[in-house]
N, C-alpha and C. Protein backbone atom coordinates (compact mmCIF):
# COMPACT_ATOMS: atom_id res chain seq x y z
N UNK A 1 -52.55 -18.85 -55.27
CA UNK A 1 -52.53 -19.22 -53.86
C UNK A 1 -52.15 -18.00 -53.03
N UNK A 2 -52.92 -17.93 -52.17
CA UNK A 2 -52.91 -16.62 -51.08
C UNK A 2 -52.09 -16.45 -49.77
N UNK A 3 -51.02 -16.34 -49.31
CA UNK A 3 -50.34 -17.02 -48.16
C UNK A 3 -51.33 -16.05 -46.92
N UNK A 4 -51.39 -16.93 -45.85
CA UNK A 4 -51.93 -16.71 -44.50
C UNK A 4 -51.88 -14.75 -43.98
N UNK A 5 -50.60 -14.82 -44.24
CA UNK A 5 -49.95 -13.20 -43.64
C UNK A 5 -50.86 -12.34 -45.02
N UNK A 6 -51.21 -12.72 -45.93
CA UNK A 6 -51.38 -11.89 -47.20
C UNK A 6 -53.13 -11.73 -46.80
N UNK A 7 -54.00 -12.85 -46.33
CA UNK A 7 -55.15 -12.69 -46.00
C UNK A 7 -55.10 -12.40 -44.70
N UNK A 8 -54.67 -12.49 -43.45
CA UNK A 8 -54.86 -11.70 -42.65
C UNK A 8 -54.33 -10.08 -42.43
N UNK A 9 -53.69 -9.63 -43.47
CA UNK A 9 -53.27 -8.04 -44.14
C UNK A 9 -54.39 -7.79 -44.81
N UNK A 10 -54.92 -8.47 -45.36
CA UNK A 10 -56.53 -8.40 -45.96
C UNK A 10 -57.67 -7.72 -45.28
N UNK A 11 -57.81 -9.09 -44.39
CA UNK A 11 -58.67 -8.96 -43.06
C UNK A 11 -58.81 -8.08 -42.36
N UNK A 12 -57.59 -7.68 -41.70
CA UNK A 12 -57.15 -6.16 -40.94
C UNK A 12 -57.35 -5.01 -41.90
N UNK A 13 -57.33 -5.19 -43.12
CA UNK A 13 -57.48 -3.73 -43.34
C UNK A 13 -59.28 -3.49 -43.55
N UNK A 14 -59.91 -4.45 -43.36
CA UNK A 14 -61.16 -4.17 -43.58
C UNK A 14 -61.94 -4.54 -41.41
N UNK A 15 -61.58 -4.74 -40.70
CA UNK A 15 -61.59 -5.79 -39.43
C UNK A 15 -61.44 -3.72 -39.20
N UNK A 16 -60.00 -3.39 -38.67
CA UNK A 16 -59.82 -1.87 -38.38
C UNK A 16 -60.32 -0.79 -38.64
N UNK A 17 -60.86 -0.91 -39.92
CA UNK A 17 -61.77 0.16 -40.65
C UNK A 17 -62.82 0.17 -39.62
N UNK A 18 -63.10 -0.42 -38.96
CA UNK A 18 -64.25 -0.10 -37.87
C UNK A 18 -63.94 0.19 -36.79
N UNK A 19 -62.68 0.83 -36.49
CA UNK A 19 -62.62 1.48 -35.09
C UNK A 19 -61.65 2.25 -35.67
N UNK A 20 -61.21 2.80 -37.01
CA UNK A 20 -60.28 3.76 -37.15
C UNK A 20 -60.39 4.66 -38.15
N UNK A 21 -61.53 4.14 -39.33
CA UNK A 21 -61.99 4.68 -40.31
C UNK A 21 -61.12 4.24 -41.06
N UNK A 22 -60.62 5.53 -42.01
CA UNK A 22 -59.48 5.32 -43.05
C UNK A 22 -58.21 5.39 -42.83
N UNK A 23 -57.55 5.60 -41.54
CA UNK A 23 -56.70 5.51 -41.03
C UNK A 23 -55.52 3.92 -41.29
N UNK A 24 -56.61 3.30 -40.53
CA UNK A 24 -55.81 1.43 -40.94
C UNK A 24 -55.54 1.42 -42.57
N UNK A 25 -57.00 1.35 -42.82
CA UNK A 25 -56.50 1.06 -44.61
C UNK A 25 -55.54 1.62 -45.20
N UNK A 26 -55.67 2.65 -44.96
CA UNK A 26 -54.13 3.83 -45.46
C UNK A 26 -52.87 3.44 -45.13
N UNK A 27 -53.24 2.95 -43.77
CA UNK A 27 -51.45 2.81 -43.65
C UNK A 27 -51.19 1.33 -43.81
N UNK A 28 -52.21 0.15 -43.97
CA UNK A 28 -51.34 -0.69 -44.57
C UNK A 28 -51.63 -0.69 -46.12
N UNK A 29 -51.89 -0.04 -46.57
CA UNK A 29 -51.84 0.23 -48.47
C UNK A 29 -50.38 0.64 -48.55
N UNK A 30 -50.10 1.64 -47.62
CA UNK A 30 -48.90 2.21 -48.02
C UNK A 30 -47.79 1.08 -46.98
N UNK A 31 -47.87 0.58 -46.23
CA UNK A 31 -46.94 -0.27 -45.87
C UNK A 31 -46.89 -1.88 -46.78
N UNK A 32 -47.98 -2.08 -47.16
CA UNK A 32 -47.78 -3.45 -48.03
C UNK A 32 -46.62 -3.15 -49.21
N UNK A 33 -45.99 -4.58 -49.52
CA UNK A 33 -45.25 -4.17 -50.45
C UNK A 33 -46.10 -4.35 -51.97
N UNK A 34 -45.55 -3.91 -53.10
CA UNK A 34 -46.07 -4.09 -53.98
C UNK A 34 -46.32 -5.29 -54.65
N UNK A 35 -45.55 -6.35 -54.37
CA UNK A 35 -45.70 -7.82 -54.65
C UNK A 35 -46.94 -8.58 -53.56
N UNK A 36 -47.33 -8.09 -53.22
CA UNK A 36 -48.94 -8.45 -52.12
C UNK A 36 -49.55 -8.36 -52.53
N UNK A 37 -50.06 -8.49 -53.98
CA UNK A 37 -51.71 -8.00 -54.90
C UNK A 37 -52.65 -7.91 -53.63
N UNK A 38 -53.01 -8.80 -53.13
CA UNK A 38 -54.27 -9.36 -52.53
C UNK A 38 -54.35 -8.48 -51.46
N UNK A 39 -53.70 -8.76 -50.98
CA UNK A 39 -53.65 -7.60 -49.84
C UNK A 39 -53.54 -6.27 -49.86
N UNK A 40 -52.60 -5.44 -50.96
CA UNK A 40 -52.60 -4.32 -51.54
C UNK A 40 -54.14 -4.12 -51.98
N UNK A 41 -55.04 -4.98 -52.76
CA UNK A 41 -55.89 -4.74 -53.06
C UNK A 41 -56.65 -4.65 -52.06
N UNK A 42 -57.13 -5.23 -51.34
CA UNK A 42 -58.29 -5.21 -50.12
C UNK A 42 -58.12 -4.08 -49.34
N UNK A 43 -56.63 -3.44 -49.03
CA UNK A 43 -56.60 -2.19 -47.97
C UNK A 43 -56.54 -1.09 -49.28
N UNK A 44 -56.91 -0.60 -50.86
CA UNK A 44 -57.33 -0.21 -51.29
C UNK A 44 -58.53 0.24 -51.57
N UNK A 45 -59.77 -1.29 -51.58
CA UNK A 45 -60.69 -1.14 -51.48
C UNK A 45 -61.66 -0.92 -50.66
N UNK A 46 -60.77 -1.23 -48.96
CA UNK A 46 -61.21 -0.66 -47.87
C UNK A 46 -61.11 0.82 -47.97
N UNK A 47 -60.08 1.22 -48.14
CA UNK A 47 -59.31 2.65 -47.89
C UNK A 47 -60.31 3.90 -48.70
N UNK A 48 -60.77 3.30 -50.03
CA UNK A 48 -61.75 4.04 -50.98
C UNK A 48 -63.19 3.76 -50.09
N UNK A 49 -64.16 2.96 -49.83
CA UNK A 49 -64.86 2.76 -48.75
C UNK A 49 -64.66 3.94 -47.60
N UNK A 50 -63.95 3.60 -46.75
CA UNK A 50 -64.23 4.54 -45.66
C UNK A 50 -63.56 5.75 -46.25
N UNK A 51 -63.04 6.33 -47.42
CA UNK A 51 -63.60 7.85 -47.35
C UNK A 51 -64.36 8.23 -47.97
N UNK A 52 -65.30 7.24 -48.74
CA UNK A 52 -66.49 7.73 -49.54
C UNK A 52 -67.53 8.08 -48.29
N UNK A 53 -67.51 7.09 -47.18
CA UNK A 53 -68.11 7.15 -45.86
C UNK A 53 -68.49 8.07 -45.04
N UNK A 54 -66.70 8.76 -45.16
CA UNK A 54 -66.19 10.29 -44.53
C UNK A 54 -67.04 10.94 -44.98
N UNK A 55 -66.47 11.02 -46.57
CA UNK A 55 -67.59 12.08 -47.31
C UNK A 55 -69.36 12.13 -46.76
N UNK A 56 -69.86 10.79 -46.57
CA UNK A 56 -71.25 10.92 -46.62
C UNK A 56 -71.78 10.90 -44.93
N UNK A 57 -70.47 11.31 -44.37
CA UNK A 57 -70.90 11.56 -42.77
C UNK A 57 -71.13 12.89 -42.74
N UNK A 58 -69.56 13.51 -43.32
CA UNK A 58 -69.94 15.04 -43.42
C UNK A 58 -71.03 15.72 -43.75
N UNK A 59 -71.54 14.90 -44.91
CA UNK A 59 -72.79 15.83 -45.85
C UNK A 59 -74.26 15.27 -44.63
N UNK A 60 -74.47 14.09 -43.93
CA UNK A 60 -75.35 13.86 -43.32
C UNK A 60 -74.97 14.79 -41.93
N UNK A 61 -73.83 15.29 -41.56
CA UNK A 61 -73.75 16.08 -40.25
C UNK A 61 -74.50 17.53 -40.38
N UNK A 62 -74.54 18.17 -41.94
CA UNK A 62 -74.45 19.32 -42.51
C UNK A 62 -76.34 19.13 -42.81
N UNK A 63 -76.47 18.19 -43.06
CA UNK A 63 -77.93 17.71 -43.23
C UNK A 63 -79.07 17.73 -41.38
N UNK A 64 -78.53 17.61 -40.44
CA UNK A 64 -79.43 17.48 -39.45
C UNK A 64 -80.02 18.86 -39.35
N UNK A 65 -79.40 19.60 -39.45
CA UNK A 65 -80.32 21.31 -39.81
C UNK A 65 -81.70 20.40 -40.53
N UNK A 66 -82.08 19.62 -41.07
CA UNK A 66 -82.95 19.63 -41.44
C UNK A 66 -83.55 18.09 -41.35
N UNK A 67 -83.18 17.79 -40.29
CA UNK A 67 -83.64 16.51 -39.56
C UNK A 67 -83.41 15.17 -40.16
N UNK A 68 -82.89 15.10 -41.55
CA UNK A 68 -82.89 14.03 -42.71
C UNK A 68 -81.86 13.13 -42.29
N UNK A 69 -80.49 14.68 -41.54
CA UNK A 69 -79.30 13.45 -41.49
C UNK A 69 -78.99 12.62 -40.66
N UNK A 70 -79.95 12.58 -39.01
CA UNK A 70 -79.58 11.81 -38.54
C UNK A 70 -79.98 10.62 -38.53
N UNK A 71 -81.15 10.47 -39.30
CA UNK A 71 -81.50 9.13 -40.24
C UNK A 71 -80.05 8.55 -41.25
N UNK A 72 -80.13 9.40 -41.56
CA UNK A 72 -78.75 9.23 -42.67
C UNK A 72 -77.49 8.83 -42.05
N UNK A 73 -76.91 9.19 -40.54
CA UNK A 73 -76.44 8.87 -39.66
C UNK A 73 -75.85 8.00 -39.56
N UNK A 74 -77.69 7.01 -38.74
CA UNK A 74 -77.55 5.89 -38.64
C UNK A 74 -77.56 4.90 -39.94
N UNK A 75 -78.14 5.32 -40.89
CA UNK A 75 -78.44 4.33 -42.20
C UNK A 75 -76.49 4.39 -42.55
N UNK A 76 -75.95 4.83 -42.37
CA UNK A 76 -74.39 5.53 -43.16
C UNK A 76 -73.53 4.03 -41.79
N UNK A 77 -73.49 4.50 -40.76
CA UNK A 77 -73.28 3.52 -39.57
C UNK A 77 -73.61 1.80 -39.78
N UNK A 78 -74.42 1.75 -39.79
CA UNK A 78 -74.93 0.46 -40.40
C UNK A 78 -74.39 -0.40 -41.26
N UNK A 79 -74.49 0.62 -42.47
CA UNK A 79 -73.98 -0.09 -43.73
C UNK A 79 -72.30 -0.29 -43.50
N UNK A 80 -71.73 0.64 -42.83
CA UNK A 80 -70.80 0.68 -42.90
C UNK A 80 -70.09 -0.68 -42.32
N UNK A 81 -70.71 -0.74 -41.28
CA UNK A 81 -70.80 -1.81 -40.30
C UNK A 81 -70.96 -3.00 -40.61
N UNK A 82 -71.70 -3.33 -42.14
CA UNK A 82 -72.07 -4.49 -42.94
C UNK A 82 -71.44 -4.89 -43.83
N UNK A 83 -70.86 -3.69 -44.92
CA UNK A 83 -70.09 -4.27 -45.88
C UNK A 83 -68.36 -4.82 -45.21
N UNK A 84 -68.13 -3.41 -44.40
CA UNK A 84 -66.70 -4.00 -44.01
C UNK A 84 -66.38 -5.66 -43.53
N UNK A 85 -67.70 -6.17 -42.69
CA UNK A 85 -67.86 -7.50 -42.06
C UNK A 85 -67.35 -8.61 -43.40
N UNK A 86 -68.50 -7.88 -44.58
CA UNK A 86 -68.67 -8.75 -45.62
C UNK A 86 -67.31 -8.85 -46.40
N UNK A 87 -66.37 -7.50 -46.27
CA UNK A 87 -65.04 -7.94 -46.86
C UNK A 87 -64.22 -8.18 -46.34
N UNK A 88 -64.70 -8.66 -44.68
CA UNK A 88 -63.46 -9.31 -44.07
C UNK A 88 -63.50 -10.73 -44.45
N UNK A 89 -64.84 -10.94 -44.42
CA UNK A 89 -65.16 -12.32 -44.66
C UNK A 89 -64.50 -13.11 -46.09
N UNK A 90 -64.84 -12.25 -47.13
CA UNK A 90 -64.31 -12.36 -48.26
C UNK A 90 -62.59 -12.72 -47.88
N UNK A 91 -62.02 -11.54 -47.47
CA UNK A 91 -60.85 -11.70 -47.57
C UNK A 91 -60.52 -13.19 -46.97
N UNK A 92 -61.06 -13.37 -45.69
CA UNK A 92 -60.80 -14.45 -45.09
C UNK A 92 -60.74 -16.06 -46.12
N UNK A 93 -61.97 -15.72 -47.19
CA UNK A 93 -61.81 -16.56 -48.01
C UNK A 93 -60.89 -16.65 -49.35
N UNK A 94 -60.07 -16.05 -49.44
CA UNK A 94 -59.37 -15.20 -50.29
C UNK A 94 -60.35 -15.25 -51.69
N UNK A 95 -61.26 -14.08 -51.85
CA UNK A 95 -61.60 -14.13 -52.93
C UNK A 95 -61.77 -12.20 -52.91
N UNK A 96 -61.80 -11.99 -54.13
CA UNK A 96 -61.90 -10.49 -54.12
C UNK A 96 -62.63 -9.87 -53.31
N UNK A 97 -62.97 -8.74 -53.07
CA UNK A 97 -64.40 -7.75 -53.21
C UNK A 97 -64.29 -6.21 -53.52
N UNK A 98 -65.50 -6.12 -53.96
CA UNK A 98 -65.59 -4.69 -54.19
C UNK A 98 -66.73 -4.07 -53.63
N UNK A 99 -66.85 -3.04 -52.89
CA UNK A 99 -67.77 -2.78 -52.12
C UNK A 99 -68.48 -1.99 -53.22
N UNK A 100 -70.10 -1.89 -53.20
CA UNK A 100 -71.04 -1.82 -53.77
C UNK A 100 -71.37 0.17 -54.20
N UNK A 101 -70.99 0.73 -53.02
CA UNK A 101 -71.43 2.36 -53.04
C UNK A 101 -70.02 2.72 -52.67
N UNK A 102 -68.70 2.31 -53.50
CA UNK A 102 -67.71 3.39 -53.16
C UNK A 102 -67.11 3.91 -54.38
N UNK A 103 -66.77 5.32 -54.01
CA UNK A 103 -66.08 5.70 -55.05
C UNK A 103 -64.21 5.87 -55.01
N UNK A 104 -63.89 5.08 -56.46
CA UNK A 104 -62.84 4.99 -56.58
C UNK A 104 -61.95 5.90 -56.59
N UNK A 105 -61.28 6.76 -55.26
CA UNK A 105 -59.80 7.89 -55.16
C UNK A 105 -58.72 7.23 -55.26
N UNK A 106 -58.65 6.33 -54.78
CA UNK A 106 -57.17 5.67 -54.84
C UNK A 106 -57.29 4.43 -56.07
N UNK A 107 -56.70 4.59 -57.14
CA UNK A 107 -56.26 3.68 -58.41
C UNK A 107 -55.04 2.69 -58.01
């Protein structure tokens, strides 16, 4: 059983990721306590998400020299824009998620 405060710590860390990047997730990973699985987990799996993101903004900024990245840009924007929705939603339902194209930095 998931208490209310534990899924909306959930929620927010994936809800913020869209107006702060990795910023939110980070700081409630590190402010949750360790007895919060659920919530520890979700601003983890947000937190890995938006800097795999970072990463693939940089390399698409470094890419418009050759016109590819600002396709890449917007395709990077988008998605980003989609999965986070999809793991707020999740969280909202308290059930896991793992986002599909991130790579795991934070264990």
């Amino acid at each position: 059983m998931v208490s209310s405060d534990e899924k909306n710590m959930a929620m927010l860390s994936h809800l913020l990721a869209i107006f702060t990047g990795f910023v939110a997730p980070l700081i409630i990973y590190l402010v949750i306590d360790k007895k919060n699985k659920f919530a520890r987990e979700h601003a983890k799996t947000a937190l890995n998400f938006q800097i795999t993101v970072t990463i693939a903004v940089i390399v698409s900024i470094f890419l418009l020299i050759v016109l590819i990245g600002a396709l890449l840009l917007f395709l990077i924007g988008i998605a980003n824009i989609v999965f986070l929705i999809i793991g707020c939603v999740k969280a909202s339902n308290s059930e896991k998620y793992k986002y599909p194209i991130a790579i795991e930095f934070v264990k």
